[in-house]
PDB file of N, CA and C in Angstrom:
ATOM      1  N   UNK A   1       0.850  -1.167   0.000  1.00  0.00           N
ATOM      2  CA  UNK A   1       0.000   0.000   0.000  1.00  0.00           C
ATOM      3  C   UNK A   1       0.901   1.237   0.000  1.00  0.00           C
ATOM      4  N   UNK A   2       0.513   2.170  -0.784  1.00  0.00           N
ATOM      5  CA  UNK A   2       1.626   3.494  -1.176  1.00  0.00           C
ATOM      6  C   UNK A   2       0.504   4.653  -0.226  1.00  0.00           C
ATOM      7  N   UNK A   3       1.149   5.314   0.374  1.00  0.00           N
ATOM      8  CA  UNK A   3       0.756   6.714   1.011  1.00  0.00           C
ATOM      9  C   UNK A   3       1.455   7.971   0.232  1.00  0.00           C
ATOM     10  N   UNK A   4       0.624   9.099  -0.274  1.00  0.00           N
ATOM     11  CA  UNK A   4       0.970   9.985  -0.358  1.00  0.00           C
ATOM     12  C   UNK A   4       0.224  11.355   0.728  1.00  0.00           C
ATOM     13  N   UNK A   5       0.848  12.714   0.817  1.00  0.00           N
ATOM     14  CA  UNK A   5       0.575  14.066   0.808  1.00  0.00           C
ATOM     15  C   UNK A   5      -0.790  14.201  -0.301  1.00  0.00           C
ATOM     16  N   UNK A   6      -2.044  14.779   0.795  1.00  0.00           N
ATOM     17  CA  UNK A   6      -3.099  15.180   0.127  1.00  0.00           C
ATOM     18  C   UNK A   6      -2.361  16.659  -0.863  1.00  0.00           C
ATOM     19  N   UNK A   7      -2.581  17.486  -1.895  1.00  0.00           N
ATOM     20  CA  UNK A   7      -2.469  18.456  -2.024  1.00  0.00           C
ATOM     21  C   UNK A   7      -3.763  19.481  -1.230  1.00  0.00           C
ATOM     22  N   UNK A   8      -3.406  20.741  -1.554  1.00  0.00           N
ATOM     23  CA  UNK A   8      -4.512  21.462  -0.587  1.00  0.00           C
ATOM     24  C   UNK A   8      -5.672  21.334  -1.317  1.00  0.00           C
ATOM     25  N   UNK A   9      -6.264  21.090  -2.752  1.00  0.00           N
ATOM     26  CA  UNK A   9      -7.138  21.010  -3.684  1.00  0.00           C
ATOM     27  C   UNK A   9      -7.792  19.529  -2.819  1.00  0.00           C
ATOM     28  N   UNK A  10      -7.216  18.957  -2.965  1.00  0.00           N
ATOM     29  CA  UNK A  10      -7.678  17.762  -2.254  1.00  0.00           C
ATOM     30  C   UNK A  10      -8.476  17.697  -1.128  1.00  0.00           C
ATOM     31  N   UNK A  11      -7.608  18.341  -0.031  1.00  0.00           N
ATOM     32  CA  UNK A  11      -7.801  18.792   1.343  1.00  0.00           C
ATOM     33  C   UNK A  11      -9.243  19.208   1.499  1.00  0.00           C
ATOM     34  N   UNK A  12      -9.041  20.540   0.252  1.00  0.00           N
ATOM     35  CA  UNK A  12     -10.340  21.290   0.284  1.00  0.00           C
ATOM     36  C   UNK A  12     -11.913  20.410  -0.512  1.00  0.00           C
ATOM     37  N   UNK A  13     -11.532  19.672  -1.337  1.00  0.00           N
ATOM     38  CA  UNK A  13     -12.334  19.030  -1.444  1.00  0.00           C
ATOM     39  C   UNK A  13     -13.142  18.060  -0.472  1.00  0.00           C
ATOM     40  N   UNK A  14     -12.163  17.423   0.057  1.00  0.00           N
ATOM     41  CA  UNK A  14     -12.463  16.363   1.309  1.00  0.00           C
ATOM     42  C   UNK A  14     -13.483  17.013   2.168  1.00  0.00           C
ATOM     43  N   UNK A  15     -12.509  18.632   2.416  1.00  0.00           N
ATOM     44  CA  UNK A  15     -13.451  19.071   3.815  1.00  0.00           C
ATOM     45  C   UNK A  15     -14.962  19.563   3.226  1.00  0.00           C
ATOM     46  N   UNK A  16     -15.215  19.791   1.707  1.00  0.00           N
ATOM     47  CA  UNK A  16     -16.441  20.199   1.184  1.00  0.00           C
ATOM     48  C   UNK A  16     -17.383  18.820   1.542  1.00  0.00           C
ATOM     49  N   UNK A  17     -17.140  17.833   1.174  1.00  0.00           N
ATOM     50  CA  UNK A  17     -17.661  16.348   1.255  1.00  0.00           C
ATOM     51  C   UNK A  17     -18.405  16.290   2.694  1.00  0.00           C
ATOM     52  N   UNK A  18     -17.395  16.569   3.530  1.00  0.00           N
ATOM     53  CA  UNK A  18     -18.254  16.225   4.796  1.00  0.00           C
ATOM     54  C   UNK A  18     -19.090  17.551   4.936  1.00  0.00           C
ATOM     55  N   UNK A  19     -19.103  18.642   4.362  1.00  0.00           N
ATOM     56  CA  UNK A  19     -19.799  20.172   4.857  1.00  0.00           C
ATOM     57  C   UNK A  19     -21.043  19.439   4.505  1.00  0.00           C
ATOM     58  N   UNK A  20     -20.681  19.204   3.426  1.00  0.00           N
ATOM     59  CA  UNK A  20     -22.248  18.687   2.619  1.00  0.00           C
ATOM     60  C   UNK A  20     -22.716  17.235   3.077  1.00  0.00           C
ATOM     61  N   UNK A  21     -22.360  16.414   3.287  1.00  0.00           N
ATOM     62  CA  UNK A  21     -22.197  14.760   4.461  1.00  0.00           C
ATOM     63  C   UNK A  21     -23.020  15.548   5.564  1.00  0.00           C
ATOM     64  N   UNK A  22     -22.488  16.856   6.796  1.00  0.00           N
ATOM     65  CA  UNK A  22     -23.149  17.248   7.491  1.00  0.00           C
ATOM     66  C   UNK A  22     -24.719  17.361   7.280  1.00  0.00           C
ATOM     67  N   UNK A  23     -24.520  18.506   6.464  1.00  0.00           N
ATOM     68  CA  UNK A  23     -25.845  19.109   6.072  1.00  0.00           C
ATOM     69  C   UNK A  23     -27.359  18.159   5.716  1.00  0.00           C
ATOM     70  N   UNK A  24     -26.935  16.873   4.929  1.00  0.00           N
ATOM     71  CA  UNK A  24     -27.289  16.075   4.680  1.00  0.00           C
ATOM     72  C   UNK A  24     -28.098  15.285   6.197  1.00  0.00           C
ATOM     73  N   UNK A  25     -27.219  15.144   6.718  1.00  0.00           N
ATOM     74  CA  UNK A  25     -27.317  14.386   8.442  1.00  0.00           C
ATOM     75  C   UNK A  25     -28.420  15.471   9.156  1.00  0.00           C
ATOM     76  N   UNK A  26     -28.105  16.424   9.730  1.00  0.00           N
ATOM     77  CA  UNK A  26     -28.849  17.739   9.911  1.00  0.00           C
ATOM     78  C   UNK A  26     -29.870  17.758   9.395  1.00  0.00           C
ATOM     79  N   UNK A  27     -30.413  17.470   7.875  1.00  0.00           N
ATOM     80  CA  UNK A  27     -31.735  17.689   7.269  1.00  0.00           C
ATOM     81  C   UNK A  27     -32.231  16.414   7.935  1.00  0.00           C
ATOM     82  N   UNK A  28     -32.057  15.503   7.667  1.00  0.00           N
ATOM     83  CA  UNK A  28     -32.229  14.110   7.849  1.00  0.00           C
ATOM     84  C   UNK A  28     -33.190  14.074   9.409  1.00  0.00           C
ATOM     85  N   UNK A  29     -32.003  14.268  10.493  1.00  0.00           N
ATOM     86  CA  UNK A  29     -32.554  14.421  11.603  1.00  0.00           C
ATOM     87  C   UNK A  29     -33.871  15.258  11.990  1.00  0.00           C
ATOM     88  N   UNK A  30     -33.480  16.759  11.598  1.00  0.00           N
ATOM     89  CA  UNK A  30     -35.389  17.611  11.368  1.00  0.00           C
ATOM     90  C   UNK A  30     -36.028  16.945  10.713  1.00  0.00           C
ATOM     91  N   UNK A  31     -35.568  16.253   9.710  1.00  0.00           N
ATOM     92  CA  UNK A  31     -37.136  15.464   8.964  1.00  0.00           C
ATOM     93  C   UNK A  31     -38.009  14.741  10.307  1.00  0.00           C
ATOM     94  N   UNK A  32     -36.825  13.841  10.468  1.00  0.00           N
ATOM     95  CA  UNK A  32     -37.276  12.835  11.480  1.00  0.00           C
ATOM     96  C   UNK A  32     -37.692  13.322  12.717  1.00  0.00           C
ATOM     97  N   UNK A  33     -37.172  14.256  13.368  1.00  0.00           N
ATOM     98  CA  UNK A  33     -38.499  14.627  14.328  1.00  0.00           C
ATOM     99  C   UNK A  33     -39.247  15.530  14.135  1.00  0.00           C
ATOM    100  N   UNK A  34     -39.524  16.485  13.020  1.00  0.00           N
ATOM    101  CA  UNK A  34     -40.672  16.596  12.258  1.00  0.00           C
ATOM    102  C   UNK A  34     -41.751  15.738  12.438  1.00  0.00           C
ATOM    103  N   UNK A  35     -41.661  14.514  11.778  1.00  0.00           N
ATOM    104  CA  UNK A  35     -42.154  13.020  11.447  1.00  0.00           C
ATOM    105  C   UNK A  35     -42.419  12.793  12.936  1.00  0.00           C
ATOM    106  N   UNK A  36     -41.959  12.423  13.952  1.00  0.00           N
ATOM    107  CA  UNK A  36     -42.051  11.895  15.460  1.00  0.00           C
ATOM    108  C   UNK A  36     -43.077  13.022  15.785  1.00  0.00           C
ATOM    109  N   UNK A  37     -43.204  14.452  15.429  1.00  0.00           N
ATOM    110  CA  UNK A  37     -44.242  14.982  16.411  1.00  0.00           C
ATOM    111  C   UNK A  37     -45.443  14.837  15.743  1.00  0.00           C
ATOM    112  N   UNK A  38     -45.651  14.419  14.694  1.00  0.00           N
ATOM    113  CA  UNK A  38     -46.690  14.632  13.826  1.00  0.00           C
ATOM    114  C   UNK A  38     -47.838  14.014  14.192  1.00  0.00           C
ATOM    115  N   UNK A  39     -49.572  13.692  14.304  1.00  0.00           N
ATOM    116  CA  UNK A  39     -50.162  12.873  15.145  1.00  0.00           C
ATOM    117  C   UNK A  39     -50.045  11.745  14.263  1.00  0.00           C
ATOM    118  N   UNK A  40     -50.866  10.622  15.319  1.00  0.00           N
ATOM    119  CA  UNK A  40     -50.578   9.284  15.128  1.00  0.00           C
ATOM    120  C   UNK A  40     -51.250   8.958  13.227  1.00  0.00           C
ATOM    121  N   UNK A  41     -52.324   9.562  12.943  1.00  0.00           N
ATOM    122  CA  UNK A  41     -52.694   9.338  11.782  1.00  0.00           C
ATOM    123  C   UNK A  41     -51.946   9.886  10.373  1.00  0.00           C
ATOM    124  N   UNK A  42     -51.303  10.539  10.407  1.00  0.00           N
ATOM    125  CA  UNK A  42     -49.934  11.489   9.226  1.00  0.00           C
ATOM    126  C   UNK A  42     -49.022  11.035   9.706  1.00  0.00           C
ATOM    127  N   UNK A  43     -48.411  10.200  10.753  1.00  0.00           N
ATOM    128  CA  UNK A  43     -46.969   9.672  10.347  1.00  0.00           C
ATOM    129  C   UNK A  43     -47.181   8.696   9.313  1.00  0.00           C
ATOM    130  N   UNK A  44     -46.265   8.150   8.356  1.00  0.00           N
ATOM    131  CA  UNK A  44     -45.820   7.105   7.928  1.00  0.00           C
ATOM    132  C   UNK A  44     -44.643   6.660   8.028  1.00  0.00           C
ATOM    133  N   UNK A  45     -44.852   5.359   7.878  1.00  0.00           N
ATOM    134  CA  UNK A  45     -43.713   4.575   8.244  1.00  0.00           C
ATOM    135  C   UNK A  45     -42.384   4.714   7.353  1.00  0.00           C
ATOM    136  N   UNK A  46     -41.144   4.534   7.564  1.00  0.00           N
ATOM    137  CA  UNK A  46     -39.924   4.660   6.980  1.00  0.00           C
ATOM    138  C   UNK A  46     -40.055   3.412   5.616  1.00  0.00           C
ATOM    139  N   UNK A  47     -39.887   3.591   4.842  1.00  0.00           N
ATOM    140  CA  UNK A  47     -39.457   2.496   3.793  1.00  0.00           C
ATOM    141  C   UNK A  47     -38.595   0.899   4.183  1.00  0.00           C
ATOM    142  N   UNK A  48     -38.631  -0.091   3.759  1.00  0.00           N
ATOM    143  CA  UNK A  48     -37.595  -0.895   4.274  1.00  0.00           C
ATOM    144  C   UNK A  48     -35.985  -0.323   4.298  1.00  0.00           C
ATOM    145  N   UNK A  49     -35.392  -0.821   5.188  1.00  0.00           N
ATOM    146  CA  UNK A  49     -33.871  -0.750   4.149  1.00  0.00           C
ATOM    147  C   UNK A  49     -33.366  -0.968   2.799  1.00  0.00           C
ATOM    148  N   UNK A  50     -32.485   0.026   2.221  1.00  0.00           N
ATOM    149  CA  UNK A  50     -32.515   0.287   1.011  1.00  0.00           C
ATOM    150  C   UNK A  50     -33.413   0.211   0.050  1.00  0.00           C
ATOM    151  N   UNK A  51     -34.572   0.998   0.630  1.00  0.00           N
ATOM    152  CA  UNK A  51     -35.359   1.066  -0.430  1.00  0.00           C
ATOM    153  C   UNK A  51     -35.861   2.278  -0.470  1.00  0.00           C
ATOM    154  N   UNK A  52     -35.140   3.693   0.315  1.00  0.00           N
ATOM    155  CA  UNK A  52     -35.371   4.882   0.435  1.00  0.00           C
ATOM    156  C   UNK A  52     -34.042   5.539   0.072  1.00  0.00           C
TER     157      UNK A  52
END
């Protein structure tokens, strides 16, 4: 296995990935307790796994 030095292009890319990875997580979570306060008749259920 070979290791190199990220360049800073790299770097900066990487750290964009997770900004947006965050943001992603963050929406995700308000959805979901959005969804949890909602009454019992307007929730629906999550999809199976991988199928959302």
């Amino acid at each position: 296995m070979s290791f190199y030095r990220l360049t800073p292009a790299e770097i900066e890319a990487l750290r964009q990935e997770m900004r947006e990875a965050g943001a992603t997580i963050k929406a995700e979570i308000a959805k979901r307790k959005v969804a949890s306060m909602a009454p019992a008749g307007l929730h629906t259920p999550p999809p199976p796994c991988g199928q959302g």
